[in-house]
Protein backbone atom coordinates (compact mmCIF):
# COMPACT_ATOMS: atom_id res chain seq x y z
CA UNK A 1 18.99 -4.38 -12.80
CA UNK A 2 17.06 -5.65 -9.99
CA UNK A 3 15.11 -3.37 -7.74
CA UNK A 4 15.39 -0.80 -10.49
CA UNK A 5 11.18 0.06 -10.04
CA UNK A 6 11.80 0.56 -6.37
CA UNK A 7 14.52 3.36 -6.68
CA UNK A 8 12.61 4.55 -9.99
CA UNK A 9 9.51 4.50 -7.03
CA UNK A 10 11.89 6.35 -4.50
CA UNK A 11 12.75 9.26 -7.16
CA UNK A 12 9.38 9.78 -8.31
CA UNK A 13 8.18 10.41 -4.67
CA UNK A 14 10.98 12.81 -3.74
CA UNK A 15 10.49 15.25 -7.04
CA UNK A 16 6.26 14.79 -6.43
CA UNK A 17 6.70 16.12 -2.76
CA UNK A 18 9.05 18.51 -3.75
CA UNK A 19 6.25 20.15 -5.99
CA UNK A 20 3.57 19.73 -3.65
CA UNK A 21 4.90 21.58 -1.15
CA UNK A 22 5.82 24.50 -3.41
CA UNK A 23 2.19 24.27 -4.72
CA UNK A 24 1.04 24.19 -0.77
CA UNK A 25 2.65 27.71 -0.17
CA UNK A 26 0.73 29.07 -2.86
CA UNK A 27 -2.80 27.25 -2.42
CA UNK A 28 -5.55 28.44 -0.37
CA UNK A 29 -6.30 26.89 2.72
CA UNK A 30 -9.69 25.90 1.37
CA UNK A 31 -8.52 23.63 -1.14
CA UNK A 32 -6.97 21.40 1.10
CA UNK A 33 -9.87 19.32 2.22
CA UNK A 34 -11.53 19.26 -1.23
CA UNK A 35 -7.97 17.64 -3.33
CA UNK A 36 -8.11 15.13 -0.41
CA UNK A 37 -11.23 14.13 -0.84
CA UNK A 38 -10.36 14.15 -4.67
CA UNK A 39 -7.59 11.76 -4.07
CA UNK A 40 -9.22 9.71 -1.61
CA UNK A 41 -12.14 9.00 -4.29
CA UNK A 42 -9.72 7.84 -6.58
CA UNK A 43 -8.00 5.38 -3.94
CA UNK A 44 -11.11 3.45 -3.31
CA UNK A 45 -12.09 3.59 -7.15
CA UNK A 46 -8.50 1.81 -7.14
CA UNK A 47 -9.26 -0.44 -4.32
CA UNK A 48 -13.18 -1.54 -5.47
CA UNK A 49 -11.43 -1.72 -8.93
CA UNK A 50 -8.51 -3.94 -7.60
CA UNK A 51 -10.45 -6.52 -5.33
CA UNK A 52 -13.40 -6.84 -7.72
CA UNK A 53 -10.66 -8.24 -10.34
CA UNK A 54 -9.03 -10.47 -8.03
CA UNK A 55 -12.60 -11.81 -6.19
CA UNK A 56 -15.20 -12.18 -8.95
CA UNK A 57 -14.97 -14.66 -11.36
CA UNK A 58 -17.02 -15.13 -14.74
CA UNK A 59 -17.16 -19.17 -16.00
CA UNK A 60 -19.76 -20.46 -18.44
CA UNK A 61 -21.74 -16.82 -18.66
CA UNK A 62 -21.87 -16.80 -14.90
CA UNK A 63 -20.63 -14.42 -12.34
CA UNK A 64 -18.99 -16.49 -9.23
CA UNK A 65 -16.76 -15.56 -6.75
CA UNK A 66 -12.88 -16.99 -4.91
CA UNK A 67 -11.18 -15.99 -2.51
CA UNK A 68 -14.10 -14.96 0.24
CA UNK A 69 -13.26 -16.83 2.96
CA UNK A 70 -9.21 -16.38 2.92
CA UNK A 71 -10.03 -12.57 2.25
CA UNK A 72 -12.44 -12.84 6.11
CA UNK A 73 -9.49 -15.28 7.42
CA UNK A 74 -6.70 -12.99 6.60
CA UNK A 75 -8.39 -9.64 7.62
CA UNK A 76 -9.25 -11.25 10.90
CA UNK A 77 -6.10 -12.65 12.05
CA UNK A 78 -3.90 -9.88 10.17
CA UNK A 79 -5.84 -7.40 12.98
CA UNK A 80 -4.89 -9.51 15.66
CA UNK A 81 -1.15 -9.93 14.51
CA UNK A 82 -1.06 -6.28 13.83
CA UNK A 83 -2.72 -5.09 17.07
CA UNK A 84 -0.35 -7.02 19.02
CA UNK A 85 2.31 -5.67 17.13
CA UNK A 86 0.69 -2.44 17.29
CA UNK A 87 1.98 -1.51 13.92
CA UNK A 88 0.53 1.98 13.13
CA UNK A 89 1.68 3.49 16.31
CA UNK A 90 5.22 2.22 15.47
CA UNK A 91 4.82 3.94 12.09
CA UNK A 92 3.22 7.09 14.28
CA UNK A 93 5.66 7.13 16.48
CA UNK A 94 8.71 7.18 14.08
CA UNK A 95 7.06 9.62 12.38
CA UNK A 96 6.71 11.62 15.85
CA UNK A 97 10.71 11.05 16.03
CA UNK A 98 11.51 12.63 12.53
CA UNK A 99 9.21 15.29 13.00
CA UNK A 100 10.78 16.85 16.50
CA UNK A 101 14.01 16.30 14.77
CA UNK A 102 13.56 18.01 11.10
CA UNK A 103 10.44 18.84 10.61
CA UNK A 104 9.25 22.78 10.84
CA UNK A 105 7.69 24.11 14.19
CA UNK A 106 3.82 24.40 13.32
CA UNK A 107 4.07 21.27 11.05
CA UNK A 108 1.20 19.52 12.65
CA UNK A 109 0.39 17.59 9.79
CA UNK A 110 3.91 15.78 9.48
CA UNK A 111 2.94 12.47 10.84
CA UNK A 112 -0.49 12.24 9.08
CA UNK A 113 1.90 13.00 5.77
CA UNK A 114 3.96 9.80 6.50
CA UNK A 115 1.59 7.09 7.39
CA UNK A 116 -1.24 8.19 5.03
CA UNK A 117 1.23 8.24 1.94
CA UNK A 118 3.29 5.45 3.10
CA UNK A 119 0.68 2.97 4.01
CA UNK A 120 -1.15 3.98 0.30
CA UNK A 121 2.22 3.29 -1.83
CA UNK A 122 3.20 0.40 -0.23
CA UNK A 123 -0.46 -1.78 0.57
CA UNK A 124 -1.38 -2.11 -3.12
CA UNK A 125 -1.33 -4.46 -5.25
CA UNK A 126 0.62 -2.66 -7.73
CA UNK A 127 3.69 -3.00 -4.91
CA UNK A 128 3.68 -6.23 -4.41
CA UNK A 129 3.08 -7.70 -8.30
CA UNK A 130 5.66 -5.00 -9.20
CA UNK A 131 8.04 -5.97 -6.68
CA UNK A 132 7.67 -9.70 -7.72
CA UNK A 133 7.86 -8.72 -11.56
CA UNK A 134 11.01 -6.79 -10.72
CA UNK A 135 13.00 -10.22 -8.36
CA UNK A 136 11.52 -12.91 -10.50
CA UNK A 137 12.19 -11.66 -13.78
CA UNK A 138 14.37 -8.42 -13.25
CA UNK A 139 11.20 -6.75 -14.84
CA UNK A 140 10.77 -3.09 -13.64
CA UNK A 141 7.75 -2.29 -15.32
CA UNK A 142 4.54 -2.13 -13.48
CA UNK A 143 7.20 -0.53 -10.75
CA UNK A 144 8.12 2.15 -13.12
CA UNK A 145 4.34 2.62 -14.07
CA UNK A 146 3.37 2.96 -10.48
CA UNK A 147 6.17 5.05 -9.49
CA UNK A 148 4.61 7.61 -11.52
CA UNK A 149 1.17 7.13 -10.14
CA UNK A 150 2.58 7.75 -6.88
CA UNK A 151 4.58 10.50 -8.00
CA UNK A 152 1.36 12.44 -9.08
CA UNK A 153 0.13 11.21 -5.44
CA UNK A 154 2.45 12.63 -3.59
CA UNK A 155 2.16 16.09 -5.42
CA UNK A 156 -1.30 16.06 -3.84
CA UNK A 157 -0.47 14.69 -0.54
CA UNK A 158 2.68 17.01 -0.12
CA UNK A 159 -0.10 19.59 -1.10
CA UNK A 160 -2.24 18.88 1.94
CA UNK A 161 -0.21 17.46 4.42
CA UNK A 162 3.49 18.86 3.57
CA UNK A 163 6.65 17.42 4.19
CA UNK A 164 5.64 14.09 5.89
CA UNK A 165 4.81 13.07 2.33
CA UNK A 166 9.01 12.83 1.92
CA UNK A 167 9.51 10.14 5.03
CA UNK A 168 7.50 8.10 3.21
CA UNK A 169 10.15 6.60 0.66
CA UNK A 170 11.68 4.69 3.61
CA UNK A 171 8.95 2.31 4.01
CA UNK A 172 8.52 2.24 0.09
CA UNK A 173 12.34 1.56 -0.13
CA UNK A 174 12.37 -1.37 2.61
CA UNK A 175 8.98 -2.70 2.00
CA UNK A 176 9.14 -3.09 -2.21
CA UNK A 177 12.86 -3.74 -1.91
CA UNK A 178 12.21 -6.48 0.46
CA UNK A 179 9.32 -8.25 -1.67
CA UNK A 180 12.13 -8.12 -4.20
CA UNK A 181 15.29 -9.51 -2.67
CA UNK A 182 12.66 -11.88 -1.22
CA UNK A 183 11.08 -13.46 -4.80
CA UNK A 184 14.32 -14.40 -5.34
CA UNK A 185 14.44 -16.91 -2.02
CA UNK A 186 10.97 -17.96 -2.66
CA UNK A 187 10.49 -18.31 -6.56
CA UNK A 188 9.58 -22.06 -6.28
CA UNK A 189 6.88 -21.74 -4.56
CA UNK A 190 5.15 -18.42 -5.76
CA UNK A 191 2.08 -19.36 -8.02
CA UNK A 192 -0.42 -17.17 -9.89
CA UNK A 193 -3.39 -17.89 -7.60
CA UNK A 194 -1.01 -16.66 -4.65
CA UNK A 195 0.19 -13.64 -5.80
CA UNK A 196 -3.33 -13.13 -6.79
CA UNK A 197 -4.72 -13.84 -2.93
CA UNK A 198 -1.93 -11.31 -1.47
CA UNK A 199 -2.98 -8.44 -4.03
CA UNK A 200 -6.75 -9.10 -3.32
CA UNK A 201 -6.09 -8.39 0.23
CA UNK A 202 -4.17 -5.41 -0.44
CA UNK A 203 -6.86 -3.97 -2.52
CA UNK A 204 -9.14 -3.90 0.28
CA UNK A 205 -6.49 -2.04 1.76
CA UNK A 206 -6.60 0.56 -0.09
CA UNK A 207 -10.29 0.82 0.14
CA UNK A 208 -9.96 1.19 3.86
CA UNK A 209 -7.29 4.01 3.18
CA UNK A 210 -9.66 5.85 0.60
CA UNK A 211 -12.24 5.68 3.82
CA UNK A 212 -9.83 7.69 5.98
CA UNK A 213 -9.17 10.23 3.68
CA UNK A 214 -12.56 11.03 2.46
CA UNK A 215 -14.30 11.08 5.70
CA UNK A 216 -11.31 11.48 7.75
CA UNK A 217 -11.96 8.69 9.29
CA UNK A 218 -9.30 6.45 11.42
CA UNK A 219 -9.07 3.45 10.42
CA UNK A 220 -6.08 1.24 12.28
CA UNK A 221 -5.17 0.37 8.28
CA UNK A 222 -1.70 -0.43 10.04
CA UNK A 223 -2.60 -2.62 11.92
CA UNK A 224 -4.00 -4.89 9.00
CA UNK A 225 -0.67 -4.69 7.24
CA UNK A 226 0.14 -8.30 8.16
CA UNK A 227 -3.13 -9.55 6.27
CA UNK A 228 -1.18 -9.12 3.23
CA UNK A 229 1.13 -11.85 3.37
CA UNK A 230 -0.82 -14.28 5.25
CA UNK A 231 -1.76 -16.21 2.09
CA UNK A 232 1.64 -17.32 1.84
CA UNK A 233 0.91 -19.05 5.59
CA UNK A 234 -2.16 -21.01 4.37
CA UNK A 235 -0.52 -21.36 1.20
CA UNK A 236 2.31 -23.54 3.07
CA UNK A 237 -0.57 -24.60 5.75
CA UNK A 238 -3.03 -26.31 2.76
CA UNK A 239 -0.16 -28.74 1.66
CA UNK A 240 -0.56 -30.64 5.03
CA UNK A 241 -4.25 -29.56 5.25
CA UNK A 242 -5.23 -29.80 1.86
CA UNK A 243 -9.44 -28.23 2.59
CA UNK A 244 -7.37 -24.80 3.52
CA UNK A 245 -6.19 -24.82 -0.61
CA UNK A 246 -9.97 -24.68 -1.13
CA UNK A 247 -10.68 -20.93 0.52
């Protein structure tokens, strides 16, 4: 059944939240910054993990690398796409809608809930391989094995930052369903070495979200969102400039 990983991803997300925020009522307030931190160390042990696999490359007994200079390209014009887009404060701001219309008075964490956990489920590389798997081949299974990563995630996120956590399965829904329905279009053209570029970029995602939430930092992750799929543009770009196939 296609798209069978995404509403696996969609269930797992809805039972984790559920028992994070039963756990939340019952967990000192203490403990709050300390399982973030805990989960954001993991995220960029994901992320590091994730681009290091996808960058560095071992031929002959030596260590060389691909990818550098589409990873700079993409970053840099993915900011400027998603600044004028101004993605994250779309995200914020429909998360500001859903909270004055169901979320609990005093819930000041609610919007924090939605874009932290939704731009973390749906930037990595797991989402969009899985999502490819699951259109190109009807294969569910990295899906399946991520939704329950992200189910554990969410327990820990609906822990700290409470019902937010729950929004977050529309963008996993849209976004993974999307890739799906859309390998199905573009399955001539999808190679290894580009599904490989797209989930290098998304790895350094992640890193950038494992930044925010162990230094509660802010950074515009959002707004990079577009850096993603980019390869696909200088994928299409380097068979009428063939140098750009060389990045």
């Amino acid at each position: 059944m296609i798209g069978l990983g995404t509403i696996v991803n969609v269930g797992t997300v809805l039972i984790g939240t559920t028992i994070g925020i039963l756990l939340k009522n019952g967990l000192p307030k203490r403990f709050e910054k300390t399982v973030m931190q805990g989960l954001g160390l993991t995220t960029c042990f994901i992320g590091i993990g994730g681009t290091l696999s996808e960058v560095l490359t071992i031929q002959d007994g030596e260590i060389g690398t691909q990818h550098t200079m589409l990873l700079i390209l993409c970053l840099a014009l993915g900011a400027v796409i998603g600044e004028a887009l101004n993605i994250e404060q779309r995200l914020e701001d429909f998360g500001a809608f859903c909270q004055s219309h169901f979320a609990a008075k005093g819930d000041s964490r609610f919007v924090e809930g939605f874009v932290t956990a939704s731009l973390l489920f749906c930037v990595g590389a797991m989402a969009i391989v899985g999502a490819l798997n699951d259109g190109l081949n009807g294969d569910p299974t990295m899906l399946i094995a991520k939704a329950i990563l992200d189910g554990v995630a969410s327990i820990l996120f609906a822990a700290s930052l409470g019902k937010g956590v729950y929004l977050s399965i529309v963008p996993i829904f849209f976004y993974q369903g999307g890739i799906t329905l859309m390998a199905r279009f573009i399955r001539p053209w999808l190679t290894d070495a580009l599904i490989s570029q797209m989930s290098c970029v998304g790895s350094v995602l992640i890193f950038a979200i494992s930044l925010n939430l162990i230094f509660n930092s802010k950074l515009r992750v959002g707004n990079l969102l577009p850096a993603i799929f980019l390869p696909v543009l200088f994928f299409f770009l380097a068979q009428f400039f063939p140098t750009l196939g060389t990045l």
